[in-house]
Structures are given as C-alpha cells and as structure tokens.
ModelCIF file with pLDDT and N, C-alpha, C, O atoms, coordinates in Angstrom:
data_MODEL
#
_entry.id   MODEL 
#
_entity.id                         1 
_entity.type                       polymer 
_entity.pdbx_number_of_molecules   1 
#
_entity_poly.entity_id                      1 
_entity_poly.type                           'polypeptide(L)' 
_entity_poly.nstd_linkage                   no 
_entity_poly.nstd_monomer                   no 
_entity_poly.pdbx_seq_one_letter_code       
;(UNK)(UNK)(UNK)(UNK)(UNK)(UNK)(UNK)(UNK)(UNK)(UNK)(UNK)(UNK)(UNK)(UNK)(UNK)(UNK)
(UNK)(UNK)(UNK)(UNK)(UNK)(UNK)(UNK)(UNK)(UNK)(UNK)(UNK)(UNK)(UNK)(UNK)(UNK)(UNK)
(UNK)(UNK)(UNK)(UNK)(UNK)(UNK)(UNK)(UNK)(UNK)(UNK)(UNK)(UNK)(UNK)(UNK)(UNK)(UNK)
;
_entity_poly.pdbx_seq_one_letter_code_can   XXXXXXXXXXXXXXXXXXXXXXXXXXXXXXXXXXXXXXXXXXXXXXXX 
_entity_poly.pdbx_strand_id                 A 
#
loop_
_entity_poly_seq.entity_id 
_entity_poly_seq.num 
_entity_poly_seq.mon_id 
_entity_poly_seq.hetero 
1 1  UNK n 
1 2  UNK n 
1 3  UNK n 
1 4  UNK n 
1 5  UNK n 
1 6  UNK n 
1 7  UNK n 
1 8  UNK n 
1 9  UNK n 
1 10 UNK n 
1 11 UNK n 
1 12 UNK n 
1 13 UNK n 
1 14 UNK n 
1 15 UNK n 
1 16 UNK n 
1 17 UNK n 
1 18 UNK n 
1 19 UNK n 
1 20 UNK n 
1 21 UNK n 
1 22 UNK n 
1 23 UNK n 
1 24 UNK n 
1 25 UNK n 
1 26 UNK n 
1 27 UNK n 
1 28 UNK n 
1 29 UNK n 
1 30 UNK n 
1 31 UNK n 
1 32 UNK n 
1 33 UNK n 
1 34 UNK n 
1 35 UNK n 
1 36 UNK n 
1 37 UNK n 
1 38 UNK n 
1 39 UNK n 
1 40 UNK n 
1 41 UNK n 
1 42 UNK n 
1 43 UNK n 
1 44 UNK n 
1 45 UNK n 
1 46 UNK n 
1 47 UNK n 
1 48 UNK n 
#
_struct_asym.id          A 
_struct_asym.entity_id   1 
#
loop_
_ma_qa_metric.id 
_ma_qa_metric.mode 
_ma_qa_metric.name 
_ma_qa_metric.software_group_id 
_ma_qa_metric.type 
1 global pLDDT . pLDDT 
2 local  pLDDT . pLDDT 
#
_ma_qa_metric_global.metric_id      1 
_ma_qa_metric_global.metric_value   91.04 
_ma_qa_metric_global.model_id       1 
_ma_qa_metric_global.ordinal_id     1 
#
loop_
_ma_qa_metric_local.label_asym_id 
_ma_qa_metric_local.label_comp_id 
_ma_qa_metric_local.label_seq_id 
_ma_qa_metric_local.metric_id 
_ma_qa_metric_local.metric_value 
_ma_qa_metric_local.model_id 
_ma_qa_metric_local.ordinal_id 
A UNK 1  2 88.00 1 1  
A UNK 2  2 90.00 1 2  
A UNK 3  2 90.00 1 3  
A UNK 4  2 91.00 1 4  
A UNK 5  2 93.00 1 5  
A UNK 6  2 91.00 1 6  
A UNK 7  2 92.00 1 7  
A UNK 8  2 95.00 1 8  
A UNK 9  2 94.00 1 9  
A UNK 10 2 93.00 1 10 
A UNK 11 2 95.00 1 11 
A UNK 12 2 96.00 1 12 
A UNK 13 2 95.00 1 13 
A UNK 14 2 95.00 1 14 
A UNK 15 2 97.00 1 15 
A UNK 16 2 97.00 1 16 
A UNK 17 2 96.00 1 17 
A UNK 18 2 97.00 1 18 
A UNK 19 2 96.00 1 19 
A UNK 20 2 95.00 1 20 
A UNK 21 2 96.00 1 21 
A UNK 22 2 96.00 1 22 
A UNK 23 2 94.00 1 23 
A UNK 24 2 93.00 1 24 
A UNK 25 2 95.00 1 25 
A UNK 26 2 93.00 1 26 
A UNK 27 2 90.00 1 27 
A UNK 28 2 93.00 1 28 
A UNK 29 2 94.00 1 29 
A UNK 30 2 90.00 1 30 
A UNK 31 2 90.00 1 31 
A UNK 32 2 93.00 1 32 
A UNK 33 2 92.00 1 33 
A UNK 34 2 89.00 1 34 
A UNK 35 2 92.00 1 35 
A UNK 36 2 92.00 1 36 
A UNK 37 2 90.00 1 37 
A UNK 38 2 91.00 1 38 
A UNK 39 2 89.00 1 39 
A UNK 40 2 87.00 1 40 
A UNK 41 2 87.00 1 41 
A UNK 42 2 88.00 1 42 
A UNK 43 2 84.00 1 43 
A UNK 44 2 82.00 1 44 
A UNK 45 2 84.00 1 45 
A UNK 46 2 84.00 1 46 
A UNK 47 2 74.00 1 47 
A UNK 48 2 72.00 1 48 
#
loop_
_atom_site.group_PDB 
_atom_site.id 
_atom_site.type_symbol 
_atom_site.label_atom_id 
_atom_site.label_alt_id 
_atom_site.label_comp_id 
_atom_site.label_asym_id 
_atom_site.label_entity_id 
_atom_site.label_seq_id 
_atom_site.pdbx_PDB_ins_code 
_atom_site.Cartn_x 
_atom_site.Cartn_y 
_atom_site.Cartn_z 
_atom_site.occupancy 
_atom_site.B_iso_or_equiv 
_atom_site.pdbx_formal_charge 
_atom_site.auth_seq_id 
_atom_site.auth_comp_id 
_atom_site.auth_asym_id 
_atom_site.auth_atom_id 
_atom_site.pdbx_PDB_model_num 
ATOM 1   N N  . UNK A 1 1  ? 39.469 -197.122 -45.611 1.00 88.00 ? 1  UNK A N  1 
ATOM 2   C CA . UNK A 1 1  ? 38.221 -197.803 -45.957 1.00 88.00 ? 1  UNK A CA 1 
ATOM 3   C C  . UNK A 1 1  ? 37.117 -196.790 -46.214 1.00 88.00 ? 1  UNK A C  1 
ATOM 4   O O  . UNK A 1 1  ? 37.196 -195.672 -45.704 1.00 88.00 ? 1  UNK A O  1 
ATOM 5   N N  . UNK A 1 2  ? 35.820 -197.228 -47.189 1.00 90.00 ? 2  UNK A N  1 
ATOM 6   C CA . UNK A 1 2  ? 34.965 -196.594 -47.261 1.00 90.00 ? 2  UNK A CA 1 
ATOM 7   C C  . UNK A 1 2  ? 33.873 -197.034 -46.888 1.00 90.00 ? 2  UNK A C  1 
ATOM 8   O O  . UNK A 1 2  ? 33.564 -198.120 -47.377 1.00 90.00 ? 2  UNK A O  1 
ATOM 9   N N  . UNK A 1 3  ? 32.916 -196.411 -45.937 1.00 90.00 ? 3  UNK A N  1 
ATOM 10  C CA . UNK A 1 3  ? 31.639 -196.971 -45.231 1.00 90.00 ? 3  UNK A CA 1 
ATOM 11  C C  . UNK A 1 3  ? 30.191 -196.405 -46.369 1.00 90.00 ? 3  UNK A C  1 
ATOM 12  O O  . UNK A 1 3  ? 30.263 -195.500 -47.200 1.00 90.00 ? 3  UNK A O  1 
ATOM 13  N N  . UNK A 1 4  ? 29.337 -197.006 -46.151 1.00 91.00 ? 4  UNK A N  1 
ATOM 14  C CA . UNK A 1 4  ? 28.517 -196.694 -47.096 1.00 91.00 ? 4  UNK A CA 1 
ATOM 15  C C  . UNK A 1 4  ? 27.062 -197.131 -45.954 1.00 91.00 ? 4  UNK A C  1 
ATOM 16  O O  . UNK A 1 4  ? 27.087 -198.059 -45.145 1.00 91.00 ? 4  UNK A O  1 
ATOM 17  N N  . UNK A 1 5  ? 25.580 -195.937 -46.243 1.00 93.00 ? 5  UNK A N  1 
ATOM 18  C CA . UNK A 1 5  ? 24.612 -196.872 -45.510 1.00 93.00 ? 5  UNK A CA 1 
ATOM 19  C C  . UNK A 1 5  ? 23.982 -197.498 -46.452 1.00 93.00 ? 5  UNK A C  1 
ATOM 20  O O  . UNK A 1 5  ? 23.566 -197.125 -47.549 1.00 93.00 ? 5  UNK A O  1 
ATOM 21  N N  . UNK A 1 6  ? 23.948 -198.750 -45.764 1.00 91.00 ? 6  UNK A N  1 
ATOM 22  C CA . UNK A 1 6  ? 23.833 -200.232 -46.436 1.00 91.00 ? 6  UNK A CA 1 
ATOM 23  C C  . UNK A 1 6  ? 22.067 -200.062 -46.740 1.00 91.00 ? 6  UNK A C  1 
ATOM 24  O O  . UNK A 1 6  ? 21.632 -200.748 -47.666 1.00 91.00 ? 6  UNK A O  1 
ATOM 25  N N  . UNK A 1 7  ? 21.254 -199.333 -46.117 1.00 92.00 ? 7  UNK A N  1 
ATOM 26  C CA . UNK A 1 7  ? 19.838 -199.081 -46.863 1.00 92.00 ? 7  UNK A CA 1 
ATOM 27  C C  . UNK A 1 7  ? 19.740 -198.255 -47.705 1.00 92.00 ? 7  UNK A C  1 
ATOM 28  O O  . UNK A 1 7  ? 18.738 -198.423 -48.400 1.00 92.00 ? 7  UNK A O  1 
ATOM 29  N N  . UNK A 1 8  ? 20.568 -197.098 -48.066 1.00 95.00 ? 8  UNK A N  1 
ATOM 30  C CA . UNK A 1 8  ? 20.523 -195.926 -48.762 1.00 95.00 ? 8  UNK A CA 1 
ATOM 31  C C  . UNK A 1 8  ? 21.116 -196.827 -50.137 1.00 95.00 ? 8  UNK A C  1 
ATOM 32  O O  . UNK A 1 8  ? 20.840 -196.206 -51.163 1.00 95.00 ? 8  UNK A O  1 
ATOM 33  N N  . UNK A 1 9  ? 21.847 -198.109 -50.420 1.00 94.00 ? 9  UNK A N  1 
ATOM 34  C CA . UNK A 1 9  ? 22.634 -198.376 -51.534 1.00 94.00 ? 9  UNK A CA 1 
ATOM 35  C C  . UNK A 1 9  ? 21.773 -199.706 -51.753 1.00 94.00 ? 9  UNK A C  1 
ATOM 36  O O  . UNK A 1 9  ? 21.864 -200.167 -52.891 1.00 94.00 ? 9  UNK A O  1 
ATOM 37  N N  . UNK A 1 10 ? 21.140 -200.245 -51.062 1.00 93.00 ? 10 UNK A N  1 
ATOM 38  C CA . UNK A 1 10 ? 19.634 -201.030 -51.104 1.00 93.00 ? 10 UNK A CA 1 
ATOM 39  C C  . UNK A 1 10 ? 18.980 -200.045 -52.217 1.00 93.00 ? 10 UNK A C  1 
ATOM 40  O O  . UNK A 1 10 ? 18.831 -200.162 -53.433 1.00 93.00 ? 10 UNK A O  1 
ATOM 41  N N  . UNK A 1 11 ? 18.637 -198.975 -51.242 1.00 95.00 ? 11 UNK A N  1 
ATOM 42  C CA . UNK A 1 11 ? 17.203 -198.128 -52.251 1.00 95.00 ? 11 UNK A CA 1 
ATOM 43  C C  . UNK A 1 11 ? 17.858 -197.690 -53.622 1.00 95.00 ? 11 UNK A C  1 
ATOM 44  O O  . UNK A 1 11 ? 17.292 -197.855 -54.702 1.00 95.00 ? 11 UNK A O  1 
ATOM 45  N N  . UNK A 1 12 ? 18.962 -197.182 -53.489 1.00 96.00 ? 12 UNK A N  1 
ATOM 46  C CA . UNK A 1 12 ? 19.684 -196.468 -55.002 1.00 96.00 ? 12 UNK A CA 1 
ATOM 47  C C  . UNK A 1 12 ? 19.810 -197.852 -55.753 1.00 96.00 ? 12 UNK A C  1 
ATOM 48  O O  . UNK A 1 12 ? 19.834 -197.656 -56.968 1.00 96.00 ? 12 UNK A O  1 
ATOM 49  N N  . UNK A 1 13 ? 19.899 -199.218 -55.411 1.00 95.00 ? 13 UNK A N  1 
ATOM 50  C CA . UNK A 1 13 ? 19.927 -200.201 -56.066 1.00 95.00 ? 13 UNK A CA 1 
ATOM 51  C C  . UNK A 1 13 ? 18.313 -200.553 -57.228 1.00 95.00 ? 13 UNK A C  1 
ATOM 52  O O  . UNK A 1 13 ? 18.006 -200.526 -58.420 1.00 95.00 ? 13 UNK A O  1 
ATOM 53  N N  . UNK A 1 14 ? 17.769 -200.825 -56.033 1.00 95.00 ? 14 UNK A N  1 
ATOM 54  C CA . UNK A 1 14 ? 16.129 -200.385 -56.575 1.00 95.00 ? 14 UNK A CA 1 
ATOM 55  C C  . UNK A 1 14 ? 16.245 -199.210 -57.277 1.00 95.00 ? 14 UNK A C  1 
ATOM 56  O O  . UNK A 1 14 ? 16.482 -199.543 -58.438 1.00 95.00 ? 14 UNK A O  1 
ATOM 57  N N  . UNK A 1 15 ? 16.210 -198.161 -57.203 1.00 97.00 ? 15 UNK A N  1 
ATOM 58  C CA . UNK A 1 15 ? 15.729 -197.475 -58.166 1.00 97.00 ? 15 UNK A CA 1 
ATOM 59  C C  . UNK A 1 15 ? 16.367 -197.244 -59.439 1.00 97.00 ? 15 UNK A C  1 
ATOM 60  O O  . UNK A 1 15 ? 15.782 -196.784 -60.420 1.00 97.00 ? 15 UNK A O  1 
ATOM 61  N N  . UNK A 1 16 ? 17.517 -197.558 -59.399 1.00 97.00 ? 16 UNK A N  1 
ATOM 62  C CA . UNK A 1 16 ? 18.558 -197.590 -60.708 1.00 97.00 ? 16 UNK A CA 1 
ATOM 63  C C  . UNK A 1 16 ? 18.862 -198.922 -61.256 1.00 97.00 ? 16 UNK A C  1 
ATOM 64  O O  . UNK A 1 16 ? 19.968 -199.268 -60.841 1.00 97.00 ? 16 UNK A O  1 
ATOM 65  N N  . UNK A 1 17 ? 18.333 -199.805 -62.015 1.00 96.00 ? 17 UNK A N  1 
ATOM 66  C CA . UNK A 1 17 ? 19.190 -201.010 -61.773 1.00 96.00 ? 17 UNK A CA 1 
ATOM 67  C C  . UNK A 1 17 ? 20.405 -201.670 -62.679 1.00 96.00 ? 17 UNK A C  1 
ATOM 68  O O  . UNK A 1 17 ? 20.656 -202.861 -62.866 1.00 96.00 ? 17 UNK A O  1 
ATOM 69  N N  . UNK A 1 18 ? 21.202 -200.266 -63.272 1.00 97.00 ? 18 UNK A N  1 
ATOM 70  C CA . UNK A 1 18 ? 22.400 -200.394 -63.696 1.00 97.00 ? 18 UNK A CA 1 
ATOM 71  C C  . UNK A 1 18 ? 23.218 -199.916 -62.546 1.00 97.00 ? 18 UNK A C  1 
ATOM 72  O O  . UNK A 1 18 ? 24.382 -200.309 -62.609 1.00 97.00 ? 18 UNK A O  1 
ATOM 73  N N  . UNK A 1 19 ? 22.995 -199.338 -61.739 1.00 96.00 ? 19 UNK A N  1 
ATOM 74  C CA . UNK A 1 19 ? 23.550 -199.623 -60.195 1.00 96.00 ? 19 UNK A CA 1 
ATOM 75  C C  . UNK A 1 19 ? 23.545 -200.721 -59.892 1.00 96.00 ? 19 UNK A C  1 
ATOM 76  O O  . UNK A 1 19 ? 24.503 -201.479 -59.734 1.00 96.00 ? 19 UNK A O  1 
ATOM 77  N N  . UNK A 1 20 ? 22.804 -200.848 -59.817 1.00 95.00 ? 20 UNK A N  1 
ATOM 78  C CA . UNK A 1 20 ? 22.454 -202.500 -58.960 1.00 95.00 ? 20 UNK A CA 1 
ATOM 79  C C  . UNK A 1 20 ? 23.064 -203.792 -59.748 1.00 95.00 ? 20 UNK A C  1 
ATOM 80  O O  . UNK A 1 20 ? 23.608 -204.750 -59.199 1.00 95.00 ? 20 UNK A O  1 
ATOM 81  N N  . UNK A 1 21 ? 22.933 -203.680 -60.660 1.00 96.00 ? 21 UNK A N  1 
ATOM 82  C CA . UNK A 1 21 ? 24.269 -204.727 -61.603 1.00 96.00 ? 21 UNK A CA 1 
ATOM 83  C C  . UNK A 1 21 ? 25.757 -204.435 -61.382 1.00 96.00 ? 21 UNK A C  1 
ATOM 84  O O  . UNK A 1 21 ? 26.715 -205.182 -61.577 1.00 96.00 ? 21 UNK A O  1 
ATOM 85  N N  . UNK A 1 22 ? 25.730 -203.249 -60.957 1.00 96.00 ? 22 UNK A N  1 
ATOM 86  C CA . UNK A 1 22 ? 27.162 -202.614 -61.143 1.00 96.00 ? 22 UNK A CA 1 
ATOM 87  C C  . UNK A 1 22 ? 27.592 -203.086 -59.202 1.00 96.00 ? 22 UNK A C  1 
ATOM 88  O O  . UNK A 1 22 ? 28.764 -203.196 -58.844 1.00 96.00 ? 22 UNK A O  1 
ATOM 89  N N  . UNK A 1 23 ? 26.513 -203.274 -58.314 1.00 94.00 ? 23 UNK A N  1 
ATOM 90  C CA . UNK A 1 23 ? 26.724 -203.633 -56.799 1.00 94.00 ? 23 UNK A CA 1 
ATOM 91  C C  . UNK A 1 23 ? 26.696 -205.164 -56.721 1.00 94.00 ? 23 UNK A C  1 
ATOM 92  O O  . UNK A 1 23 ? 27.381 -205.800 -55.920 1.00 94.00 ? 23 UNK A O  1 
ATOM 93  N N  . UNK A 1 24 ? 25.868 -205.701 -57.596 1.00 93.00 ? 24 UNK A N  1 
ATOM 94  C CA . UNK A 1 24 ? 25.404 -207.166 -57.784 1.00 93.00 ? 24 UNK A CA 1 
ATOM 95  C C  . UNK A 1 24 ? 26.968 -207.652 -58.300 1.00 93.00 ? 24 UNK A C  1 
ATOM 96  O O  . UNK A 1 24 ? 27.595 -208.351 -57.505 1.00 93.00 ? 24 UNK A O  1 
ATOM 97  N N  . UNK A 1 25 ? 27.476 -207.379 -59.324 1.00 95.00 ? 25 UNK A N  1 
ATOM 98  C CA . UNK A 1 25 ? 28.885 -207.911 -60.080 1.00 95.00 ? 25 UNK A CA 1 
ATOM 99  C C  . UNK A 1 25 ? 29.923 -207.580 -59.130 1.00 95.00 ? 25 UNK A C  1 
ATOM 100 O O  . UNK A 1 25 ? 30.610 -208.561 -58.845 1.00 95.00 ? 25 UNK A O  1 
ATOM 101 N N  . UNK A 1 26 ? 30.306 -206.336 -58.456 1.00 93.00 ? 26 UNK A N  1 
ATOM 102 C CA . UNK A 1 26 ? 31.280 -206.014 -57.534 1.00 93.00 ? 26 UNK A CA 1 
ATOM 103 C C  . UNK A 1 26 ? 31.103 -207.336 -56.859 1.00 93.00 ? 26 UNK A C  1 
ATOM 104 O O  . UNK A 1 26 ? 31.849 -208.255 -57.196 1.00 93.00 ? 26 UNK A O  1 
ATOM 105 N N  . UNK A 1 27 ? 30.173 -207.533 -55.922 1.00 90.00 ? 27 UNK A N  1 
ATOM 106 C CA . UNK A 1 27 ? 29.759 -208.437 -54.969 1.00 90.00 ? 27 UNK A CA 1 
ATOM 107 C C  . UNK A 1 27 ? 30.218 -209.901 -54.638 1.00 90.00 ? 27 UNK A C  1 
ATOM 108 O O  . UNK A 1 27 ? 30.765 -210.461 -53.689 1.00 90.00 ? 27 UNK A O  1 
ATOM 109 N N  . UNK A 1 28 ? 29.504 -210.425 -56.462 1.00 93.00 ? 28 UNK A N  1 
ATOM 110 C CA . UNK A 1 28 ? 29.455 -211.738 -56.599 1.00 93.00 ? 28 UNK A CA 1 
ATOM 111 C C  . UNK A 1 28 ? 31.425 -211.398 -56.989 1.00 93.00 ? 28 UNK A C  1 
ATOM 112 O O  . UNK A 1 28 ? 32.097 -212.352 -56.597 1.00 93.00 ? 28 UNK A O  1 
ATOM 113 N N  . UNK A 1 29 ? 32.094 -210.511 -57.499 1.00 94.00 ? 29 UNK A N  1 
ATOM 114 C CA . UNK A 1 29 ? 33.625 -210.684 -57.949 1.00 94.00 ? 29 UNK A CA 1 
ATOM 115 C C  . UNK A 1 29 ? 34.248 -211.501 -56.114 1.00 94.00 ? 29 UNK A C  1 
ATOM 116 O O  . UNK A 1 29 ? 34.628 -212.611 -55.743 1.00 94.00 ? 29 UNK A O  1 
ATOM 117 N N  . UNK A 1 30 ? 34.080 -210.486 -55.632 1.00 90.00 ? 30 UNK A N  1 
ATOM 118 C CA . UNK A 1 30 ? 34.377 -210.492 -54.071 1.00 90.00 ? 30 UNK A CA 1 
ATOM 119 C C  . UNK A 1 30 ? 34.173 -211.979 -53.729 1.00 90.00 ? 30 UNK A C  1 
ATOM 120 O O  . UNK A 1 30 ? 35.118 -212.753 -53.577 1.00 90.00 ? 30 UNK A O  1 
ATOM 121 N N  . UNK A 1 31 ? 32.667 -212.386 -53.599 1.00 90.00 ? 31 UNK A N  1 
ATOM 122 C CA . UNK A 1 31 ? 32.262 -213.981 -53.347 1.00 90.00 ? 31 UNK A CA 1 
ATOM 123 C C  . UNK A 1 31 ? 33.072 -214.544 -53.980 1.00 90.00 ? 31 UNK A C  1 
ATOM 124 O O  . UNK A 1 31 ? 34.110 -214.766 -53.356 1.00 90.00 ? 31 UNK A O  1 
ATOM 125 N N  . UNK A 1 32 ? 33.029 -215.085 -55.583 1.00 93.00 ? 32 UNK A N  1 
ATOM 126 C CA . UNK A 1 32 ? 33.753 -215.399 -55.752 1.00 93.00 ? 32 UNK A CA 1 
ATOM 127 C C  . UNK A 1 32 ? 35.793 -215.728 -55.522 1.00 93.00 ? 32 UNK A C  1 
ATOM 128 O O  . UNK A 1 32 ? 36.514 -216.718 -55.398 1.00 93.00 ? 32 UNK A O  1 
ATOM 129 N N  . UNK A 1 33 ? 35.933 -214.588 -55.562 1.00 92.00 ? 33 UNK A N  1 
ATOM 130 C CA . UNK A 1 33 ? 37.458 -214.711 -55.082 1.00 92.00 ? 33 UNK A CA 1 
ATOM 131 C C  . UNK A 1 33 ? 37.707 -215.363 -54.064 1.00 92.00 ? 33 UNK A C  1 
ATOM 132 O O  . UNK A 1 33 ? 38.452 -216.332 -54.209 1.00 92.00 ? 33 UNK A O  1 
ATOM 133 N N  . UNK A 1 34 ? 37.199 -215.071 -52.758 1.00 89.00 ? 34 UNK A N  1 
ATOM 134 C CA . UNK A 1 34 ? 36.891 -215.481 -51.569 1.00 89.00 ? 34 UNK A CA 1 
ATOM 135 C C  . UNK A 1 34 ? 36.537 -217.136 -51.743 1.00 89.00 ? 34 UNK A C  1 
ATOM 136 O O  . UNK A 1 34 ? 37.214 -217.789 -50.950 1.00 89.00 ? 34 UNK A O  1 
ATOM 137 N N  . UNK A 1 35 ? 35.751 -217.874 -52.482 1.00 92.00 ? 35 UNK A N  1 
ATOM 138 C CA . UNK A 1 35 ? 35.868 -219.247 -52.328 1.00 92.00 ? 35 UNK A CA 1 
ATOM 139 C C  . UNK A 1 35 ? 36.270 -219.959 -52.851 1.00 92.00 ? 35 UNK A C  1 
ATOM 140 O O  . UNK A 1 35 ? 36.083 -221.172 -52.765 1.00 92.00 ? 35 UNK A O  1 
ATOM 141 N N  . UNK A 1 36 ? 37.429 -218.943 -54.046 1.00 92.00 ? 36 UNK A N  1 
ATOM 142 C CA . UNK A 1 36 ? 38.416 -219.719 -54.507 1.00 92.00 ? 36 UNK A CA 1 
ATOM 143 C C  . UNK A 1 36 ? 39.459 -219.693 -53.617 1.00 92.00 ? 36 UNK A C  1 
ATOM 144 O O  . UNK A 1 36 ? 40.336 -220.555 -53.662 1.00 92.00 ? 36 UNK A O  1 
ATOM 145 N N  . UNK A 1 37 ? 39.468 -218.733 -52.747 1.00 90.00 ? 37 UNK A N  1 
ATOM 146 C CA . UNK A 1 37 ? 41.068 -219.067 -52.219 1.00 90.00 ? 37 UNK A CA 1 
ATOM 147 C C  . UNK A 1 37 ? 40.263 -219.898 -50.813 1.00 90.00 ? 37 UNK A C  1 
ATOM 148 O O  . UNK A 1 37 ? 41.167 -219.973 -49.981 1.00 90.00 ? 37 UNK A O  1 
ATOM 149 N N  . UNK A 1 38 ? 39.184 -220.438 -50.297 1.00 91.00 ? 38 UNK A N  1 
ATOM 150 C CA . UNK A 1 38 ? 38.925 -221.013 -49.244 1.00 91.00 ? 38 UNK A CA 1 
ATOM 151 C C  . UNK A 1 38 ? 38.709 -222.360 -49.964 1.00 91.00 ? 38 UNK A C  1 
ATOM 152 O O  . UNK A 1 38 ? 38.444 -223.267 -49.175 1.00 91.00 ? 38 UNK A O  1 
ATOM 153 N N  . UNK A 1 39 ? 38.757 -222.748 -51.354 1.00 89.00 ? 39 UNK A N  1 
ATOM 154 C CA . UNK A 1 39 ? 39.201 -223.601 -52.101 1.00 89.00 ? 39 UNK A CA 1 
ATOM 155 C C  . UNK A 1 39 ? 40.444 -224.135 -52.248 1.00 89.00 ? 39 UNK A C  1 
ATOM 156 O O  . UNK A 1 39 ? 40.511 -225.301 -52.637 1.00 89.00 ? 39 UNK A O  1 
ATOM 157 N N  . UNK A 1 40 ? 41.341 -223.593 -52.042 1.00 87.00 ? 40 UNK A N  1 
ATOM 158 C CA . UNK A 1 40 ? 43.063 -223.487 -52.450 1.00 87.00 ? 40 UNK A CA 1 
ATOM 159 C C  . UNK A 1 40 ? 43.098 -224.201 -50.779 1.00 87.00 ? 40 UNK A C  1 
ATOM 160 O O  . UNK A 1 40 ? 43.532 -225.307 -50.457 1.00 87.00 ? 40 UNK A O  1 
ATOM 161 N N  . UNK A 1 41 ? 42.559 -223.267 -50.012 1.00 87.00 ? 41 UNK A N  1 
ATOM 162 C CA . UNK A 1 41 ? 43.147 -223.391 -48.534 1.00 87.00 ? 41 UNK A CA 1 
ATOM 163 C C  . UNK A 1 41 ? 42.646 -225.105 -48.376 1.00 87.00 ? 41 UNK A C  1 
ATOM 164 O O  . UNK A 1 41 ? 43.431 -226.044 -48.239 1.00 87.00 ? 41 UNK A O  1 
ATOM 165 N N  . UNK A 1 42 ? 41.366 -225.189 -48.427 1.00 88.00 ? 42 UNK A N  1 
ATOM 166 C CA . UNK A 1 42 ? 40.834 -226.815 -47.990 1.00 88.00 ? 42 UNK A CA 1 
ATOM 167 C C  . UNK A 1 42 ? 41.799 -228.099 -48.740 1.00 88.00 ? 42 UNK A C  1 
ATOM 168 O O  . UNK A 1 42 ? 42.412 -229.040 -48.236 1.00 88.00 ? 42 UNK A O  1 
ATOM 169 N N  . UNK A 1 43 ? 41.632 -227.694 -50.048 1.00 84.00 ? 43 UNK A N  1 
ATOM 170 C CA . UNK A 1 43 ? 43.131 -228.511 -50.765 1.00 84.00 ? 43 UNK A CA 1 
ATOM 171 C C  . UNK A 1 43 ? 44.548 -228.193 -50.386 1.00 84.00 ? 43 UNK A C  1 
ATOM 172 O O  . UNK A 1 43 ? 45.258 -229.052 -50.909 1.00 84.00 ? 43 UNK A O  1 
ATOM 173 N N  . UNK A 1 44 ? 45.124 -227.508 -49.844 1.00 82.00 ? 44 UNK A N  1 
ATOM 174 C CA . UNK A 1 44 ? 46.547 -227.486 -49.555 1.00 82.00 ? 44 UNK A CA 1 
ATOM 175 C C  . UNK A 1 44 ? 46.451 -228.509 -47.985 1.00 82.00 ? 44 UNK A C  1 
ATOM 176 O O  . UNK A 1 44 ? 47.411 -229.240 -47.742 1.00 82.00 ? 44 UNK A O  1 
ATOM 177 N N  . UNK A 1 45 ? 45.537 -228.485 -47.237 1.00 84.00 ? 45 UNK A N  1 
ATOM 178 C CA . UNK A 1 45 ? 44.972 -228.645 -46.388 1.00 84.00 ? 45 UNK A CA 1 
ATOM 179 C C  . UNK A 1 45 ? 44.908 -230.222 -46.315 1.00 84.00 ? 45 UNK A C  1 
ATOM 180 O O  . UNK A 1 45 ? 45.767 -230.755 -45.613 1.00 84.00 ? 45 UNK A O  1 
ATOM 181 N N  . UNK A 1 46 ? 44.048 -230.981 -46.917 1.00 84.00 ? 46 UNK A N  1 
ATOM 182 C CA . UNK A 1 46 ? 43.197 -232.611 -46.865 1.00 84.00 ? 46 UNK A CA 1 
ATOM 183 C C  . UNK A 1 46 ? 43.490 -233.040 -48.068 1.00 84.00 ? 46 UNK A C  1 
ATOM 184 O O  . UNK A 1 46 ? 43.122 -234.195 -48.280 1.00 84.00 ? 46 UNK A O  1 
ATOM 185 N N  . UNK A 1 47 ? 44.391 -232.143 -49.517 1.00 74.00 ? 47 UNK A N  1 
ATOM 186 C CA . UNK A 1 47 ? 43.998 -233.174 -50.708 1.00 74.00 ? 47 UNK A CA 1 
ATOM 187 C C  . UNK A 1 47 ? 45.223 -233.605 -51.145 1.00 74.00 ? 47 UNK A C  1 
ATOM 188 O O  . UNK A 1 47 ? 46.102 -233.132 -50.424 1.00 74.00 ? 47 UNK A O  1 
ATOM 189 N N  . UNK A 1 48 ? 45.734 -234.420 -52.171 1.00 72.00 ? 48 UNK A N  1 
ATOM 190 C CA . UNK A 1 48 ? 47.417 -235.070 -52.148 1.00 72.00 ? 48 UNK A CA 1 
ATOM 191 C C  . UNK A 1 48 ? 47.800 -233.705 -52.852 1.00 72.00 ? 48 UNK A C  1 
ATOM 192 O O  . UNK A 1 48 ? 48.970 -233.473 -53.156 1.00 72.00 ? 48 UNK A O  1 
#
C-alpha cells in the first residue's frame, strides 16, 4: 500500500487543479465501483 498526507494532497489539489481532477476522477471511479457492487450485494440479497 501507499500512504499519502491527506493535507499535503488537499493543498497540491488547490494549487494545481489538473491534479485535483486527476484526485477528484480517481475518487469518484473508486465511489462509484463500490456502490455498484453494494448494489449487486442488496439485490442478490431482497430482489427476485
């Protein structure tokens, strides 16, 4: 794994903000994925 400080990639966000699109899109990919498969799970789960 890689650790990162989470204010230092705040500020480099601010000051660059093709960084910050480039942390913003990683992000939302992640979110996303994540509530599709907690999507999959609730339907395998309660739906026919």
């Amino acid at each position: 794994a890689l650790e990162f400080d989470a204010a230092a990639v705040r500020e480099l966000c601010n000051e660059d903000s093709a960084v910050g699109r480039s942390v913003s899109t990683a992000v939302a990919a992640v979110i996303a994925d994540r509530l599709d498969s907690a999507r999959t799970r609730l339907l395998d789960l309660f739906a026919p």
